[in-house]
N, C-alpha and C. Protein backbone atom coordinates (compact mmCIF):
# COMPACT_ATOMS: atom_id res chain seq x y z
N UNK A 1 204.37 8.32 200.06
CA UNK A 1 204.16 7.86 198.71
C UNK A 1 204.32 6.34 198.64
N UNK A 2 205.53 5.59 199.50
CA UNK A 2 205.26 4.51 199.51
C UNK A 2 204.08 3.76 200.10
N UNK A 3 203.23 4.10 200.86
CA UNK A 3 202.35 3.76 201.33
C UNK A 3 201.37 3.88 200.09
N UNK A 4 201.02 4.64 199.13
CA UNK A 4 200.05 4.73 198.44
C UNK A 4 200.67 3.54 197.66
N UNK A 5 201.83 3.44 197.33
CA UNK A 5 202.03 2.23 196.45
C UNK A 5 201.91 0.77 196.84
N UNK A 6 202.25 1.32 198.17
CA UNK A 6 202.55 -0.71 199.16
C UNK A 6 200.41 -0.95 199.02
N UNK A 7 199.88 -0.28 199.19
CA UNK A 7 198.40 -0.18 199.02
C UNK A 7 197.74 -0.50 197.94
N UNK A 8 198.10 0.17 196.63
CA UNK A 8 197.99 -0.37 195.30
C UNK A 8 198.58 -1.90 195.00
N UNK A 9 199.80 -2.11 195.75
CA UNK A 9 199.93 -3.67 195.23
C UNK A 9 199.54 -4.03 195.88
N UNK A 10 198.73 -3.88 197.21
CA UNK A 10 197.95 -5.23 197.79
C UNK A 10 196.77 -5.52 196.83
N UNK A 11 196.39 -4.23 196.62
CA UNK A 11 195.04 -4.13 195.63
C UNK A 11 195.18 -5.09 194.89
N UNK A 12 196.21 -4.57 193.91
CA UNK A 12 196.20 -5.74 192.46
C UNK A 12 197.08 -7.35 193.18
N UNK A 13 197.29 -7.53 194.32
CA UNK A 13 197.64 -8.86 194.49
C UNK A 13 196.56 -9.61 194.72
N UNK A 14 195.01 -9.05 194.44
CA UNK A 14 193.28 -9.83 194.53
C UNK A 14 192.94 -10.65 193.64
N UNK A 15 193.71 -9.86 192.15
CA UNK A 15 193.47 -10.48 191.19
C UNK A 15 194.78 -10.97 190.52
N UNK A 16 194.30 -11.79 189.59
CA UNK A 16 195.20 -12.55 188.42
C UNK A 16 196.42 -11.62 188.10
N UNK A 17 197.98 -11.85 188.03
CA UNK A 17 198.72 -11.27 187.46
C UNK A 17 198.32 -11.01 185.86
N UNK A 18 197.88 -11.77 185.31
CA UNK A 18 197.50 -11.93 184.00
C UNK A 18 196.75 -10.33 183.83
N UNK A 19 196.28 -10.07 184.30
CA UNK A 19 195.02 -9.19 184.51
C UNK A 19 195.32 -7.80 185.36
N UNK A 20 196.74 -7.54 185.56
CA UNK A 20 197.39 -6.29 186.34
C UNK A 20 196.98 -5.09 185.45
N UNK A 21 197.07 -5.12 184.05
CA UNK A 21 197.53 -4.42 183.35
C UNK A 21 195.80 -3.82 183.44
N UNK A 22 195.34 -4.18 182.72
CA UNK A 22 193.68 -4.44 182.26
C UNK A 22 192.93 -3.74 183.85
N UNK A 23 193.47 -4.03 184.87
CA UNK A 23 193.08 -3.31 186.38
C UNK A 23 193.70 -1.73 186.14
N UNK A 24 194.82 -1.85 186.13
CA UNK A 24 195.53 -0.53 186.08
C UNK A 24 195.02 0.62 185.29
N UNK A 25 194.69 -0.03 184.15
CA UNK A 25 193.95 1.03 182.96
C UNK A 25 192.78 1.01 183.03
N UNK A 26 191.82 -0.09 184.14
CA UNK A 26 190.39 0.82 184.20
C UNK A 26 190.29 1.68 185.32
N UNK A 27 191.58 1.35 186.14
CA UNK A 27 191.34 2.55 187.12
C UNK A 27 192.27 3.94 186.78
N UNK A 28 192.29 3.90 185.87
CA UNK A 28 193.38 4.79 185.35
C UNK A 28 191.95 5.98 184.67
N UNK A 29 191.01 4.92 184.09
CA UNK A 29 190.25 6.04 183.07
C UNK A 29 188.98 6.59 184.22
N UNK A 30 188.65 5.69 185.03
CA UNK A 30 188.01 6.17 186.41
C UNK A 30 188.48 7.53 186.93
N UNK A 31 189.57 7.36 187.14
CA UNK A 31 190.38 8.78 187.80
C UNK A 31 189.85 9.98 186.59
N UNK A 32 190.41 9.53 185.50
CA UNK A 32 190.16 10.53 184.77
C UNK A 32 188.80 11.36 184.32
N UNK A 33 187.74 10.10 184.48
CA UNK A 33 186.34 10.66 184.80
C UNK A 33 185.80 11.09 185.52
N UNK A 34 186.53 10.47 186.84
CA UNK A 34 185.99 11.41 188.00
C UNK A 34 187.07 13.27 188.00
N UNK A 35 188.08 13.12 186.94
CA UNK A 35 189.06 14.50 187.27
C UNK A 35 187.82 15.37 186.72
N UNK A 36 187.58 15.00 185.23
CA UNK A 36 186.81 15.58 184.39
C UNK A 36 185.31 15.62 184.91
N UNK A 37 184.39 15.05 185.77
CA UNK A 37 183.12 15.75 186.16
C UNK A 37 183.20 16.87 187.01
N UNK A 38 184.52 16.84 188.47
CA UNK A 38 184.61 17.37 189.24
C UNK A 38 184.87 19.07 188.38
N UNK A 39 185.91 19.12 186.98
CA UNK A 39 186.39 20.07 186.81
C UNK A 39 185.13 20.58 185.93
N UNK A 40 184.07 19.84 185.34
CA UNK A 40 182.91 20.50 184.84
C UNK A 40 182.00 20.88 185.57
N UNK A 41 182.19 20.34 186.93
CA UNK A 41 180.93 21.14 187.63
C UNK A 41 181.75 22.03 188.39
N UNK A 42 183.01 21.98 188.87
CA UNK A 42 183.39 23.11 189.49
C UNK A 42 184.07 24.45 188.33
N UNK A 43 183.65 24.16 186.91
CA UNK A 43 184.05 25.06 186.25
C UNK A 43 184.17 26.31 186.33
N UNK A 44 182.74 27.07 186.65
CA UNK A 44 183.13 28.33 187.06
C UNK A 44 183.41 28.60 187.87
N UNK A 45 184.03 28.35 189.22
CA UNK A 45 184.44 28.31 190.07
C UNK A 45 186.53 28.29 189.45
N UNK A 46 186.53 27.22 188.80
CA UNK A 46 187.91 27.58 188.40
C UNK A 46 187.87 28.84 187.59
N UNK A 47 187.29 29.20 186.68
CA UNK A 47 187.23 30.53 186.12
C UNK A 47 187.89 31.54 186.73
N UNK A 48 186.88 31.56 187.93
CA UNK A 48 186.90 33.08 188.68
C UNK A 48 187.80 32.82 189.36
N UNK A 49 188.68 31.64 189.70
CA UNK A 49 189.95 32.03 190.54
C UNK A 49 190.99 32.49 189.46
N UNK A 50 190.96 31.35 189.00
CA UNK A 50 192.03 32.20 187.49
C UNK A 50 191.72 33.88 187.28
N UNK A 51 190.79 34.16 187.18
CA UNK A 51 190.54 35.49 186.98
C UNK A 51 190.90 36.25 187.97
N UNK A 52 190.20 36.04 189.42
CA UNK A 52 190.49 36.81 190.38
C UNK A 52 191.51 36.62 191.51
N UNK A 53 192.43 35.81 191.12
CA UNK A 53 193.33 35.60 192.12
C UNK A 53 194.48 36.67 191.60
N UNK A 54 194.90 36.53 190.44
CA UNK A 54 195.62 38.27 190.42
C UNK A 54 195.62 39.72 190.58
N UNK A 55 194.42 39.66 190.68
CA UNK A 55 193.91 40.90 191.33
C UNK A 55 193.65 41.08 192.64
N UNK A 56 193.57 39.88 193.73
CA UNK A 56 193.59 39.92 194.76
C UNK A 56 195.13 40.30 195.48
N UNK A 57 196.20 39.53 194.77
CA UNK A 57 197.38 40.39 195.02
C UNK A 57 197.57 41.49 195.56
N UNK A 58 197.45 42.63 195.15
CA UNK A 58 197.58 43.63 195.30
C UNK A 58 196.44 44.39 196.62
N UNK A 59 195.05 43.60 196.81
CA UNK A 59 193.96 43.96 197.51
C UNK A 59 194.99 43.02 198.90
N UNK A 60 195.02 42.39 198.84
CA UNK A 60 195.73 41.40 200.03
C UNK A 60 197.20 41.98 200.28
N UNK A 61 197.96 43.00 199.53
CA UNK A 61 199.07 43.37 199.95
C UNK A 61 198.70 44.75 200.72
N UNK A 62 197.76 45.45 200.31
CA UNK A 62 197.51 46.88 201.19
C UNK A 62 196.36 46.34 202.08
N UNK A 63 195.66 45.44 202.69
CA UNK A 63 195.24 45.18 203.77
C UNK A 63 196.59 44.46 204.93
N UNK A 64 197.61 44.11 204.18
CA UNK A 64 198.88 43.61 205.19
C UNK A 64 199.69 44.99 205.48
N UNK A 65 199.72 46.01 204.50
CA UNK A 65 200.27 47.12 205.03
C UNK A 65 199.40 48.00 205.71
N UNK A 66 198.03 47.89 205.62
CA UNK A 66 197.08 48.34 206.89
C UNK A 66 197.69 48.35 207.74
N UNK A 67 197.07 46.89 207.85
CA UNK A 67 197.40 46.15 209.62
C UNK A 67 198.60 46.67 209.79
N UNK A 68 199.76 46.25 209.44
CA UNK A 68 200.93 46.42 209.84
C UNK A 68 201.52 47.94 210.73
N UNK A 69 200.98 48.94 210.01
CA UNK A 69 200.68 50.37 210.42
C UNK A 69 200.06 50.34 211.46
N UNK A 70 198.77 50.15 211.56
CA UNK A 70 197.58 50.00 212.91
C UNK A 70 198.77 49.16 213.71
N UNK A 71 199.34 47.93 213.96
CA UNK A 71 200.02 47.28 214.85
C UNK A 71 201.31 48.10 215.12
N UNK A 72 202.23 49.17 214.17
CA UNK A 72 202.93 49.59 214.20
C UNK A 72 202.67 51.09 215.48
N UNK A 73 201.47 51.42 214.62
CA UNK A 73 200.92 52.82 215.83
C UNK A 73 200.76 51.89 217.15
N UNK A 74 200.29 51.30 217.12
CA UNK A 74 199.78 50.99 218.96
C UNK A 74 200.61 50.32 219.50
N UNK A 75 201.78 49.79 219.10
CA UNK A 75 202.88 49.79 220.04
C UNK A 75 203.73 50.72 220.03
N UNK A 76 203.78 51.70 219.43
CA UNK A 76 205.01 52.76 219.49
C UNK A 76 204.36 53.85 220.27
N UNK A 77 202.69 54.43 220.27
CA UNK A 77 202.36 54.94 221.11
C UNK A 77 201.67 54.82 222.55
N UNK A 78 201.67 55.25 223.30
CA UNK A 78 201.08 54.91 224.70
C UNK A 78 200.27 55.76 225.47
């Protein structure tokens, strides 16, 4: 984390102290435009995890007690 910061102040040591602030807050609303296209085009995509990641729970807990069985039989028998 310090590295992301020692990085940011080299950044703003390019320009005018006068002018830190005025840098900070256009890259501040940048971020936020780029958060907001990424989350409108990957929208439905967030959807369906929200949706289907709790239901995978349970699909992902009886494929681990599969396996576990299958690995359990073939080392206990010979």
């Amino acid at each position: 984390m310090d590295q992301i910061f020692s990085i940011y102040n080299q950044f703003l040591s390019y320009f005018p102290s006068s002018i830190h602030g005025i840098i900070s807050l256009a890259l501040a609303v940048l971020i936020v435009i780029g958060i907001f296209k990424v989350i409108k085009r990957q929208f439905i995509y967030i959807i369906l995890l929200v949706a289907l990641l709790p239901a995978s729970v349970p699909i992902l807990k009886n494929i681990w007690d599969s396996l576990s069985h299958i690995i359990k039989f073939l080392l206990t028998n010979k």
